[in-house]
C-alpha atoms as a PDB file:
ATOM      1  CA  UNK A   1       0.000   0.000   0.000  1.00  0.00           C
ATOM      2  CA  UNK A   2       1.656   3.501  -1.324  1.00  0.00           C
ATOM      3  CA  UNK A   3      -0.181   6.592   0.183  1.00  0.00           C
ATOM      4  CA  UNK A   4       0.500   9.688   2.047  1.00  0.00           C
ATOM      5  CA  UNK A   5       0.586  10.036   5.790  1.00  0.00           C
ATOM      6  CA  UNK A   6      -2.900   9.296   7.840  1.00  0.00           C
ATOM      7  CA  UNK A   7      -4.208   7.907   4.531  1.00  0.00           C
ATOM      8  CA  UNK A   8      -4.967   4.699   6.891  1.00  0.00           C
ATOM      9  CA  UNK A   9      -2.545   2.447   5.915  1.00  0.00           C
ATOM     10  CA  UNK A  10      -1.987   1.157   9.214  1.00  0.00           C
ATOM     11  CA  UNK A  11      -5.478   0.481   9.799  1.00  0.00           C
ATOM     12  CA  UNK A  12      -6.280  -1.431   6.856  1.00  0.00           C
ATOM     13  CA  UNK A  13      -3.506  -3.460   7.334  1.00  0.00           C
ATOM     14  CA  UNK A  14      -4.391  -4.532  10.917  1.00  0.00           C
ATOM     15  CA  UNK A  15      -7.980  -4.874  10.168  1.00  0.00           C
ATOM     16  CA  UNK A  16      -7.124  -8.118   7.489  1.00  0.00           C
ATOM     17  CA  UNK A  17      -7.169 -10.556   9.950  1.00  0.00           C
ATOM     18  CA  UNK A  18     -10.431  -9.846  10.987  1.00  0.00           C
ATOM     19  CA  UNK A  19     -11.875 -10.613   7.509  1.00  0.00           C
ATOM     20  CA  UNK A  20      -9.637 -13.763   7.011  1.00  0.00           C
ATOM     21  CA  UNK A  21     -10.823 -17.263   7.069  1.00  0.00           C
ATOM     22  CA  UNK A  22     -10.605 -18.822  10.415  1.00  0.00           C
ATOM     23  CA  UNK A  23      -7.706 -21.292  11.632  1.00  0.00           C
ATOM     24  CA  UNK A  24      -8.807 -24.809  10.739  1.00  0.00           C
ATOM     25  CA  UNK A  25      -8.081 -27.429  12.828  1.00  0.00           C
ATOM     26  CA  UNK A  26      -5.509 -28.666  10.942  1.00  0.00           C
ATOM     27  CA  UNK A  27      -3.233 -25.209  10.603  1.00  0.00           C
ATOM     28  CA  UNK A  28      -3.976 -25.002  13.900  1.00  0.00           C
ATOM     29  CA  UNK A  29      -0.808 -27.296  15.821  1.00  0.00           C
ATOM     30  CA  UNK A  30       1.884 -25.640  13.431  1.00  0.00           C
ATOM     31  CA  UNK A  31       0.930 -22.087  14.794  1.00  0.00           C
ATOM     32  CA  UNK A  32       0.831 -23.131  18.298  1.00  0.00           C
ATOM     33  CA  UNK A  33       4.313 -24.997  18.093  1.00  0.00           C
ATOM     34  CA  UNK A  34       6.038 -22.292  16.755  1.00  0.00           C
ATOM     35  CA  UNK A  35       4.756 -20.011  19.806  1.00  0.00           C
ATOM     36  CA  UNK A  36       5.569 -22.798  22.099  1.00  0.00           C
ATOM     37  CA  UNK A  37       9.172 -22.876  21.471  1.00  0.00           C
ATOM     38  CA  UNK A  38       9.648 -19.130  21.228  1.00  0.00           C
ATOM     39  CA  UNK A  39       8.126 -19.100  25.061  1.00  0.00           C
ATOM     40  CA  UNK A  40       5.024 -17.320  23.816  1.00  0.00           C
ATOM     41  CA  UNK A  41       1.971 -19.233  24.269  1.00  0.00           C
ATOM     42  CA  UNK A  42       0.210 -17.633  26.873  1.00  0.00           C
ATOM     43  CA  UNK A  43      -0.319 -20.583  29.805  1.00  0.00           C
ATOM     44  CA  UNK A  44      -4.315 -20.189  29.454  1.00  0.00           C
ATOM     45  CA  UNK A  45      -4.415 -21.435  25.476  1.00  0.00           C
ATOM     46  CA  UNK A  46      -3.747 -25.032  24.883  1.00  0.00           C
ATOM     47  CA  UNK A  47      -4.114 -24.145  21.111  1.00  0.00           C
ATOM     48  CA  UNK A  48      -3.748 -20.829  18.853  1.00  0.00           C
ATOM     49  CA  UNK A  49      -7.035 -20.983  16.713  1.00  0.00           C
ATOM     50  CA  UNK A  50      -6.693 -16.993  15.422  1.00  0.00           C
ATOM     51  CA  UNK A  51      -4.469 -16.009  12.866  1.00  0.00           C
ATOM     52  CA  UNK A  52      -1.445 -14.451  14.020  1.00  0.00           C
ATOM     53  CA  UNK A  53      -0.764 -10.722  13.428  1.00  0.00           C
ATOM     54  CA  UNK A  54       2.782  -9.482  13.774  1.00  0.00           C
ATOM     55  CA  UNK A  55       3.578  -6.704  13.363  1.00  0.00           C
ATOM     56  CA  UNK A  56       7.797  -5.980  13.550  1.00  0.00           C
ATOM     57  CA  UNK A  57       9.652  -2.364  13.665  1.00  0.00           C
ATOM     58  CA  UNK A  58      11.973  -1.408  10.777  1.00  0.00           C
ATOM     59  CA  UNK A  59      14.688  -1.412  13.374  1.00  0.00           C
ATOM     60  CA  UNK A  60      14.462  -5.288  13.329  1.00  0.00           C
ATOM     61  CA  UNK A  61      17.473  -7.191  12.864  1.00  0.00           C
ATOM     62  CA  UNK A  62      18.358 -10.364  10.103  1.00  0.00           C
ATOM     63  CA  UNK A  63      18.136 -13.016  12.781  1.00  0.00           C
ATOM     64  CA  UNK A  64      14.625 -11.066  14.374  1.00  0.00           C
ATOM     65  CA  UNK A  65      12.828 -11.049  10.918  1.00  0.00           C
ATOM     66  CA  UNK A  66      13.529 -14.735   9.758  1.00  0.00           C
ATOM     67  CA  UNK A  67      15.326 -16.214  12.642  1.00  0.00           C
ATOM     68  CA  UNK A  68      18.587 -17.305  13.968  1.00  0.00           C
ATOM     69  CA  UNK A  69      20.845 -16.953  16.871  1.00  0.00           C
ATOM     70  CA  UNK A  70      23.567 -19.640  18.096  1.00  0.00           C
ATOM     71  CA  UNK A  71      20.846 -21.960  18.982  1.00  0.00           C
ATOM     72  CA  UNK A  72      18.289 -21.493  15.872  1.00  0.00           C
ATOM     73  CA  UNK A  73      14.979 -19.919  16.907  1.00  0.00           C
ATOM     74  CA  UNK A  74      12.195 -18.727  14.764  1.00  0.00           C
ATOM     75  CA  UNK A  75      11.976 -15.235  13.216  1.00  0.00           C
ATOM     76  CA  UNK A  76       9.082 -12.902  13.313  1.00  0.00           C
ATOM     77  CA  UNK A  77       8.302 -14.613   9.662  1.00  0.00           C
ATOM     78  CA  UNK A  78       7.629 -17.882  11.372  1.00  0.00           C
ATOM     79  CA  UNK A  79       5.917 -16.583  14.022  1.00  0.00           C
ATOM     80  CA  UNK A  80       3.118 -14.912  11.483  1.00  0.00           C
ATOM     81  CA  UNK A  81       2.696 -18.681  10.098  1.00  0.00           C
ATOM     82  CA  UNK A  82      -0.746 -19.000   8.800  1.00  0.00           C
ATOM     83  CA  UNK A  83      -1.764 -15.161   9.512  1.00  0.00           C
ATOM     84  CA  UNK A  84      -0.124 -11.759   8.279  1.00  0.00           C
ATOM     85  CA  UNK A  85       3.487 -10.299   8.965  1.00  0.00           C
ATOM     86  CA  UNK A  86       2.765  -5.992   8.324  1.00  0.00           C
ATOM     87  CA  UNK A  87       5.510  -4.136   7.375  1.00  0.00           C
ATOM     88  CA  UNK A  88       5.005  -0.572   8.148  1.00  0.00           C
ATOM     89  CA  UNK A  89       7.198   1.722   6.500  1.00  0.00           C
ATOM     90  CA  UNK A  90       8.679  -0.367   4.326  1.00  0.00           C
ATOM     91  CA  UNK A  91      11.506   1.125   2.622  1.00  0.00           C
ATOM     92  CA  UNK A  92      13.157   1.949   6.138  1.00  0.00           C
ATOM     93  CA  UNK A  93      13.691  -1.915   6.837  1.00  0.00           C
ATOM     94  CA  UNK A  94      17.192  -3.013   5.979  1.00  0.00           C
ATOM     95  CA  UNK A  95      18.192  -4.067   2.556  1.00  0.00           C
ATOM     96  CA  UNK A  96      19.408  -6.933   3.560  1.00  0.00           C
ATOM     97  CA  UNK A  97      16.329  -7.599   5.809  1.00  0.00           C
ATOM     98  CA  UNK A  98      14.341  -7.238   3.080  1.00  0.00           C
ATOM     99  CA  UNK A  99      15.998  -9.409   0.733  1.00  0.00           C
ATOM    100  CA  UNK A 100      16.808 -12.501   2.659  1.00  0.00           C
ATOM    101  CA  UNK A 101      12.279 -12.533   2.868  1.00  0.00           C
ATOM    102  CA  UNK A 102      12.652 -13.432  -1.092  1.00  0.00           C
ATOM    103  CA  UNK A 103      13.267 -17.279  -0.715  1.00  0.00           C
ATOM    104  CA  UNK A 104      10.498 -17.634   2.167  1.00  0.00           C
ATOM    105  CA  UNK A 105       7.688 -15.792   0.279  1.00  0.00           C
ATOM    106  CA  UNK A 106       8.727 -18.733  -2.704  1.00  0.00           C
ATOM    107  CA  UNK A 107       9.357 -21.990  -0.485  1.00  0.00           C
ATOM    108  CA  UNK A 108       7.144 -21.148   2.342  1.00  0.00           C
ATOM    109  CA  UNK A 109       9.755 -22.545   4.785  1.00  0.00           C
ATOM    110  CA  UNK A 110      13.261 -20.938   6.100  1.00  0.00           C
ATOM    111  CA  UNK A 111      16.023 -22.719   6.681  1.00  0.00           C
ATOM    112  CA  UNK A 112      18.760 -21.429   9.358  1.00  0.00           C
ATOM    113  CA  UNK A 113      22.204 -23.340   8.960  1.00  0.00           C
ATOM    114  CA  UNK A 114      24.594 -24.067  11.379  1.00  0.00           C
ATOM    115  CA  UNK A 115      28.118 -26.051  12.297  1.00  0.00           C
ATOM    116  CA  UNK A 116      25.924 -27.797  14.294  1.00  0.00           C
ATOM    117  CA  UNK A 117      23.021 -28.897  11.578  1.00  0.00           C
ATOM    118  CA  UNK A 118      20.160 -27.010   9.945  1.00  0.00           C
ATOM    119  CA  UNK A 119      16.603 -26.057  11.559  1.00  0.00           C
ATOM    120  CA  UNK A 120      13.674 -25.892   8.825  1.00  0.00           C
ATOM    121  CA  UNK A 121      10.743 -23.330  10.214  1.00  0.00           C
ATOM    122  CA  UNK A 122       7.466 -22.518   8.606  1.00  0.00           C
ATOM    123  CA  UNK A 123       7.163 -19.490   6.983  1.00  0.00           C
ATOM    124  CA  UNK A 124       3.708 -19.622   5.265  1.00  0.00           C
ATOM    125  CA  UNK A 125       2.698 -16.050   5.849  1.00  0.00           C
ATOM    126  CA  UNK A 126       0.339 -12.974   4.113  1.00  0.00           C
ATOM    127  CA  UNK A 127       2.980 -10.151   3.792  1.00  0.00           C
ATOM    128  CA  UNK A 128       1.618  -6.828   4.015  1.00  0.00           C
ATOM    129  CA  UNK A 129       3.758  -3.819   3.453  1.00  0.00           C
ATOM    130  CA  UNK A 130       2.858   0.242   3.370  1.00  0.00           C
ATOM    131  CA  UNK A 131       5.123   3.059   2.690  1.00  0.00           C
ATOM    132  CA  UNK A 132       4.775   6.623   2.125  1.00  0.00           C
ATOM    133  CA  UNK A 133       5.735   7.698  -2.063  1.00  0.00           C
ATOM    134  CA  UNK A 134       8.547   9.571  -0.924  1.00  0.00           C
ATOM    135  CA  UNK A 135      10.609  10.608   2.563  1.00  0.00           C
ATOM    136  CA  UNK A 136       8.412  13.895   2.970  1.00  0.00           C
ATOM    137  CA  UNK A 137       5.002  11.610   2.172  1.00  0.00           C
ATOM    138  CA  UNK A 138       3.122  13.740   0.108  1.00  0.00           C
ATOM    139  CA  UNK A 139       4.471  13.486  -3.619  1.00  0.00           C
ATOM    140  CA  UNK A 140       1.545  12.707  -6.181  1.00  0.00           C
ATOM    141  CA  UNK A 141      -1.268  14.231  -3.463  1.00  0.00           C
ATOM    142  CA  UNK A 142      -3.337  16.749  -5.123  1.00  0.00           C
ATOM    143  CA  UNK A 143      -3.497  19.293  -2.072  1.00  0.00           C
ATOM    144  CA  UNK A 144      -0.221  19.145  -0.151  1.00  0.00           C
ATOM    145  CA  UNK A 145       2.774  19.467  -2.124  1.00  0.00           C
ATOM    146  CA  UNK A 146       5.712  17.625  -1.920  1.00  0.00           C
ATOM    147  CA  UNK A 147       9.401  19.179  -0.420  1.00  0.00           C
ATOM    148  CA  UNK A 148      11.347  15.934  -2.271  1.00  0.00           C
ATOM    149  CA  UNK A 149      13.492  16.445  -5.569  1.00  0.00           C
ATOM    150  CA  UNK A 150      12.175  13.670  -7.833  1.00  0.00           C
ATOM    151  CA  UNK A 151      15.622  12.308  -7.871  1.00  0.00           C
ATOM    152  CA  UNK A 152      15.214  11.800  -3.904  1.00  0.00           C
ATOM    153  CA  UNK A 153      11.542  10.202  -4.542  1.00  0.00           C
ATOM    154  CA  UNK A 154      13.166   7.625  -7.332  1.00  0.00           C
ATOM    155  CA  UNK A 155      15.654   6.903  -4.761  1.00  0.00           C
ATOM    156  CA  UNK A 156      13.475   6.181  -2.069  1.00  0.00           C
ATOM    157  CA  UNK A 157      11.258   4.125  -3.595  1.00  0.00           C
ATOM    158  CA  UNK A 158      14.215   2.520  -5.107  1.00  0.00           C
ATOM    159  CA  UNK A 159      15.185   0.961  -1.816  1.00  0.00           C
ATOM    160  CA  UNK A 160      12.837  -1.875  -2.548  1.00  0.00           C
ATOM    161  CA  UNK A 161      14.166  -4.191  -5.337  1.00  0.00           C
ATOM    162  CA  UNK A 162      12.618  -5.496  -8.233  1.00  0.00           C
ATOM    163  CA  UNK A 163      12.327  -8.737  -7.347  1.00  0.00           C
ATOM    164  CA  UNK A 164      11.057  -8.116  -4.095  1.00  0.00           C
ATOM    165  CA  UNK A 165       8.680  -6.272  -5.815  1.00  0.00           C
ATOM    166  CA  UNK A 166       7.799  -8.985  -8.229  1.00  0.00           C
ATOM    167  CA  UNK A 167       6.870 -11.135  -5.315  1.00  0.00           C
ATOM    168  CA  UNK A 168       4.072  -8.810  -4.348  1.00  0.00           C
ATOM    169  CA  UNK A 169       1.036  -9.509  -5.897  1.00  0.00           C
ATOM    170  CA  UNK A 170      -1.073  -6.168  -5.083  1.00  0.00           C
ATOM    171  CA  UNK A 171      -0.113  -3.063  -5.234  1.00  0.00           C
ATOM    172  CA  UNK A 172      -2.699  -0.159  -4.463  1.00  0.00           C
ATOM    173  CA  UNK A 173      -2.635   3.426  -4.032  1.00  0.00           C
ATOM    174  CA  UNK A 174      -3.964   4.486  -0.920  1.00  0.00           C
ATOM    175  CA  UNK A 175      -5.320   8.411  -1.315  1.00  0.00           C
ATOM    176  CA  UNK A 176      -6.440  11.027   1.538  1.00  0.00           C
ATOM    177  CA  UNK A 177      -9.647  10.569   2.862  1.00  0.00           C
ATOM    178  CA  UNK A 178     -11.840  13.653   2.279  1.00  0.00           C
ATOM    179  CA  UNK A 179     -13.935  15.299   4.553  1.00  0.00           C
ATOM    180  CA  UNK A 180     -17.113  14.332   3.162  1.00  0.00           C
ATOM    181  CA  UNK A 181     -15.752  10.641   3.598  1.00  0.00           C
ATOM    182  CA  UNK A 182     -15.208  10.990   7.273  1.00  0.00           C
ATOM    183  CA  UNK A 183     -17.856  12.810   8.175  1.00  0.00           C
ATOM    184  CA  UNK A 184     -20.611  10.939   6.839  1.00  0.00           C
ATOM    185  CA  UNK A 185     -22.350   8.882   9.188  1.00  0.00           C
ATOM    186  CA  UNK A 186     -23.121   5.846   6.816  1.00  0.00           C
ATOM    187  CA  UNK A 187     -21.737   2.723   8.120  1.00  0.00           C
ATOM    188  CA  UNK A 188     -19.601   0.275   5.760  1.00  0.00           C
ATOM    189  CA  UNK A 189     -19.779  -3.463   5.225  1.00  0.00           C
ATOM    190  CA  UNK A 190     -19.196  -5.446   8.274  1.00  0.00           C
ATOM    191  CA  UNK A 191     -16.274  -7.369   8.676  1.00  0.00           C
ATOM    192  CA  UNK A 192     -18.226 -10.378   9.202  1.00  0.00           C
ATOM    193  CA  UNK A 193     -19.958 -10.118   6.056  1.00  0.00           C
ATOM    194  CA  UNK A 194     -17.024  -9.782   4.205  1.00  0.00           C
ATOM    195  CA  UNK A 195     -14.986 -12.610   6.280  1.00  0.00           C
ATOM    196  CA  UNK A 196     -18.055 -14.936   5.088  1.00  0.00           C
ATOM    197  CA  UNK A 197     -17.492 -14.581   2.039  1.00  0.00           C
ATOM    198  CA  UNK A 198     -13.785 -14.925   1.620  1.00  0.00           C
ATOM    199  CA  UNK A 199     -14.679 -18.228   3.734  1.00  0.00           C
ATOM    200  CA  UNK A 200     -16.996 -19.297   0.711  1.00  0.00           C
ATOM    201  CA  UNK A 201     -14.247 -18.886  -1.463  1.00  0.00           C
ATOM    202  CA  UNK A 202     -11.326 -20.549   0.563  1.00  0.00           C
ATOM    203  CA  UNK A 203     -14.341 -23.607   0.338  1.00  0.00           C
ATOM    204  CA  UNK A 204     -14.055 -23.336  -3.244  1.00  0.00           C
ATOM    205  CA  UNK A 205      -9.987 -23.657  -3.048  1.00  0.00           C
ATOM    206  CA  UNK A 206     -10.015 -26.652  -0.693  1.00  0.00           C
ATOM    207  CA  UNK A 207     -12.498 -28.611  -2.592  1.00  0.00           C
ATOM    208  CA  UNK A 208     -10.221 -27.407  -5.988  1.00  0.00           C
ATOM    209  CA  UNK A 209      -7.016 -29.063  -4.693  1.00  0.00           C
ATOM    210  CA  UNK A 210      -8.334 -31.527  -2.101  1.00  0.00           C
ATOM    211  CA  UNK A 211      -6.637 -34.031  -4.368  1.00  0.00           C
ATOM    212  CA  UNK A 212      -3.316 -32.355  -5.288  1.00  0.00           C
ATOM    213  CA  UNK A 213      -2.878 -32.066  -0.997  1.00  0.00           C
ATOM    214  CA  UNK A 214      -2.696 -28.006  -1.143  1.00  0.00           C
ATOM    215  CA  UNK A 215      -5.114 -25.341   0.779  1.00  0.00           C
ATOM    216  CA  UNK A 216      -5.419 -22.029  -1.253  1.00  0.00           C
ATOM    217  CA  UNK A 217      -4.626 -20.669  -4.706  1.00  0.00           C
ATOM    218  CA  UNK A 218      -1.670 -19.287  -3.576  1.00  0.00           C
ATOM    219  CA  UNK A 219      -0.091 -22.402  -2.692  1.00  0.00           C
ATOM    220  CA  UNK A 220      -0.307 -23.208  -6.552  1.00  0.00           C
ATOM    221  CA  UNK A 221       2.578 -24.622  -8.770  1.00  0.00           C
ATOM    222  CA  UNK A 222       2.905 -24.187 -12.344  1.00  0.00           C
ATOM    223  CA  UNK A 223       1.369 -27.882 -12.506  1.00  0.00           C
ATOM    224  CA  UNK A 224      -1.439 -26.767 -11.015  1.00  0.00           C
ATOM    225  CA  UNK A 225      -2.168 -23.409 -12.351  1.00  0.00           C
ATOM    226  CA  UNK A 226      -1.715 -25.028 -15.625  1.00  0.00           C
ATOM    227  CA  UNK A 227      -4.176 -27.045 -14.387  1.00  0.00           C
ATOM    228  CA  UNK A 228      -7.120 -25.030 -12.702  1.00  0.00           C
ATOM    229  CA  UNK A 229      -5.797 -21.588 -14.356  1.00  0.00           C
ATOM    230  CA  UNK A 230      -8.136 -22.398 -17.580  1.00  0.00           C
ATOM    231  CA  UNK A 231      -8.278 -19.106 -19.667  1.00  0.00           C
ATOM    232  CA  UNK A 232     -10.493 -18.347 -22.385  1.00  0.00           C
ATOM    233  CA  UNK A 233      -9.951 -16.844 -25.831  1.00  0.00           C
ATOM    234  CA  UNK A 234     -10.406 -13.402 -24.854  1.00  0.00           C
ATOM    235  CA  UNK A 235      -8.261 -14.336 -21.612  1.00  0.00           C
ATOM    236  CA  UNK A 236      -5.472 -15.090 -23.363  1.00  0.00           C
ATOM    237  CA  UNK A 237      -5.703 -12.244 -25.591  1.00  0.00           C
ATOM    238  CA  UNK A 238      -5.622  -9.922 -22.818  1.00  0.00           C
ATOM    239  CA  UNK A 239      -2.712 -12.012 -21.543  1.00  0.00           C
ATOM    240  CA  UNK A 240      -0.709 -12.145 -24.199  1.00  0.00           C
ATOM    241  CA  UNK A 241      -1.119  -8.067 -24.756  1.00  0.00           C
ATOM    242  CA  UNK A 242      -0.571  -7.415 -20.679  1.00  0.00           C
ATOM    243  CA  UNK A 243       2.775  -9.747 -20.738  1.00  0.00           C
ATOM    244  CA  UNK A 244       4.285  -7.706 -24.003  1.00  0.00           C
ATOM    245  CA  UNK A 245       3.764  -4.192 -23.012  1.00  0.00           C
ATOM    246  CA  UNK A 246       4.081  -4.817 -18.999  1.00  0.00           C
ATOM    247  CA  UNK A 247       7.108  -7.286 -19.878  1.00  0.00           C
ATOM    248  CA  UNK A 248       6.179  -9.461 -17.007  1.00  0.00           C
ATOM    249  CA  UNK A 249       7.989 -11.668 -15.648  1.00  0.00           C
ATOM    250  CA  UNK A 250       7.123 -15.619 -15.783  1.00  0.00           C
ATOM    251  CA  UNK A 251       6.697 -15.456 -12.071  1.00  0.00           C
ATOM    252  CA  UNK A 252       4.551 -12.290 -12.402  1.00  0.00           C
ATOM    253  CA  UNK A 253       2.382 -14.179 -14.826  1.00  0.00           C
ATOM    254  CA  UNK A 254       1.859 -17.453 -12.894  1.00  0.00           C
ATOM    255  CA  UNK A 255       0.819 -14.803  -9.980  1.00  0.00           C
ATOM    256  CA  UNK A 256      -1.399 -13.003 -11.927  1.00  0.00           C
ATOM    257  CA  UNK A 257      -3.319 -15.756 -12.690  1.00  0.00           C
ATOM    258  CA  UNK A 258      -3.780 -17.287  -9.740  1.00  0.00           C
ATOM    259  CA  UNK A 259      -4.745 -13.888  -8.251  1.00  0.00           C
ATOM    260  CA  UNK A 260      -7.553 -13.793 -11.063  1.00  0.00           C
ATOM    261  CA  UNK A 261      -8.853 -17.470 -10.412  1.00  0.00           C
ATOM    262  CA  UNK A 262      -9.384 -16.095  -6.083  1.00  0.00           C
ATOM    263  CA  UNK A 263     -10.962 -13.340  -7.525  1.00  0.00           C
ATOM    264  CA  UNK A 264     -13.348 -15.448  -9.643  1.00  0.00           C
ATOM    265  CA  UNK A 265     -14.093 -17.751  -6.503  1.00  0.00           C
ATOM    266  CA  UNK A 266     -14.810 -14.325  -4.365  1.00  0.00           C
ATOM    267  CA  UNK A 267     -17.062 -13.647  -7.704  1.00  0.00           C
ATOM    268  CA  UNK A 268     -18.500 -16.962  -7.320  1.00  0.00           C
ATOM    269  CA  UNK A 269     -17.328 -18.167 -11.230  1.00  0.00           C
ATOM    270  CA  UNK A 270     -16.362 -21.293 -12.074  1.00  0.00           C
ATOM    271  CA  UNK A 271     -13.689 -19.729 -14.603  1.00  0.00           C
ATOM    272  CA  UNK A 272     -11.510 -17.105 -14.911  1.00  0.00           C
ATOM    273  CA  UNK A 273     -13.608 -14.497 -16.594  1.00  0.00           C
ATOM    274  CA  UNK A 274     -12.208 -11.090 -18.336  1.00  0.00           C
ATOM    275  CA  UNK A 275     -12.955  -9.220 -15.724  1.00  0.00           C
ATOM    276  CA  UNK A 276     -10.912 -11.065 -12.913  1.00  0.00           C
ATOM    277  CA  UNK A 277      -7.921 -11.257 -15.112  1.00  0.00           C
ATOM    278  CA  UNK A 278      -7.923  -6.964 -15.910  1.00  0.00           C
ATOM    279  CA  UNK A 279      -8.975  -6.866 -12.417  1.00  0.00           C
ATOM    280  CA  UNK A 280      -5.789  -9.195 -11.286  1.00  0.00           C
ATOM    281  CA  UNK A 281      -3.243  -7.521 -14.092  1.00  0.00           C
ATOM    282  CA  UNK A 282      -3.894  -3.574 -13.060  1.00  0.00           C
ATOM    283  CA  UNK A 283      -2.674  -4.709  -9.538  1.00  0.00           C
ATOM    284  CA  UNK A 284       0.778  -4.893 -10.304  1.00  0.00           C
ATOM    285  CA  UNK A 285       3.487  -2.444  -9.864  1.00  0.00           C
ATOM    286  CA  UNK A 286       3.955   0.587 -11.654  1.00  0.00           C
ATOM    287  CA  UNK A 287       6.831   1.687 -13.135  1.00  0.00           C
ATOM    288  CA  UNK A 288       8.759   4.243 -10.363  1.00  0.00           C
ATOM    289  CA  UNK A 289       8.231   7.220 -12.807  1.00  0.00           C
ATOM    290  CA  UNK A 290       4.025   6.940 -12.592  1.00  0.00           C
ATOM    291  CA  UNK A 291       4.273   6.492  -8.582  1.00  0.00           C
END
């Protein structure tokens, strides 16, 4: 999420897990583990069943973010297992940090190595990361205007890498809020409306890949989204176009489509449509001179 400051990044971001599907039964052990032998299960809970939220400062260190030490412990990465790891100003994190979350977000598992042997940890998290467009925070916003030289905006959003970027599948702009916006006294959609739904849809997935052993679309393979990722004439049209003048990447487009086939179950389709895949494809990064 790219917006100015008090846009409401930070609240978006911490209201996802309300609006996720609930722990199964079966996700349920892994979670608790992890918080067992980092010392944090609380003595009253027997077993986690809520998502986990973390939520880690930029000031973080390598070993705090994915884990480490002399005897191997799990990272803040591991410890958002099966729920969402937020982070908040995300080009001040470490370049290093950042880069050493590349192979996680892929294998869904970290590995820590030492003289001694090798510890494998979970790592299958929802990354969620804000920043402001530039150090001041207001380049691009129509009514404050921005004290950065665009060379100093290039170079801060610079600080996150391509390919770190290519492992993000959504990328919004977050605008101010207006007046009107916050003072009108019309209520929005409840989060338990919404959470039903995505529930419906994470059905869907489960029943999808019940026989290939997997839980969501996101924990797709190219076998699979060959597979279930079924596009239509127009679809691949719009595919082909998107890939040549966005010059995606193949992971980008193996994302893309699995992002369009979640958006089709929250649609309730049986198939990608048009719609899902334009819908999936304008949700990827812009280039740093349109920011």
């Amino acid at each position: 999420m790219i917006g100015p400051p008090g846009a409401g990044k930070t609240l978006l971001a911490r209201a996802l897990p309300s609006i996720l599907p609930h722990l199964t039964i079966d996700e349920a052990p892994d979670v608790t583990r992890i918080y067992s032998i980092c010392d944090q299960l609380p003595p009253d809970v027997p077993l986690i069943r809520t998502r986990p939220f973390r939520a880690p400062h930029h000031t973080i260190s390598h070993a705090g973010l994915v884990g480490g030490g002399n005897l191997p412990h799990p990272g803040e990465i591991s410890l958002a297992h099966r729920g969402v790891l937020f982070l908040d100003e995300l080009p001040e994190f470490g370049q290093r940090v950042l880069e050493v979350m590349r192979q996680p977000l892929e294998d869904k598992v970290v590995t820590i190595s030492r003289a001694q042997g090798s510890l494998t940890f979970p790592a299958n998290f929802q990354l969620i990361g804000s920043m402001n467009p530039c150090p001041c925070g207001w380049h691009g916003d129509p009514i404050k205007p921005c004290t950065c030289s665009m060379g100093t905006v290039l170079k801060y959003q610079k600080r996150i890498s391509g390919p770190m970027l290519d492992r993000i599948d959504i990328h919004i702009q977050v605008p101010r809020v207006d007046y009107e916006k916050l003072s009108d006294s019309r209520l929005g959609e409840p989060s338990s409306i919404v959470q039903t739904r995505v529930e419906v849809a994470r059905q869907i997935q489960r029943e999808r890949l019940k026989d290939v052993n997997l839980a969501c679309n996101a924990d797709m393979r190219p076998a699979e989204i060959r597979r279930f990722c079924i596009l239509n004439d127009t679809c691949r049209s719009l595919m082909k176009t998107a890939m040549n003048q966005l010059q995606l990447s193949a992971r980008a487009y193996h994302r893309i489509l699995k992002l369009a086939l979640t958006i089709a179950d929250l649609a309730g389709s049986a198939d990608i449509q048009p719609p899902d895949l334009a819908e999936a494809l304008q949700y990827r990064p812009r280039m740093y001179d349109e920011n």
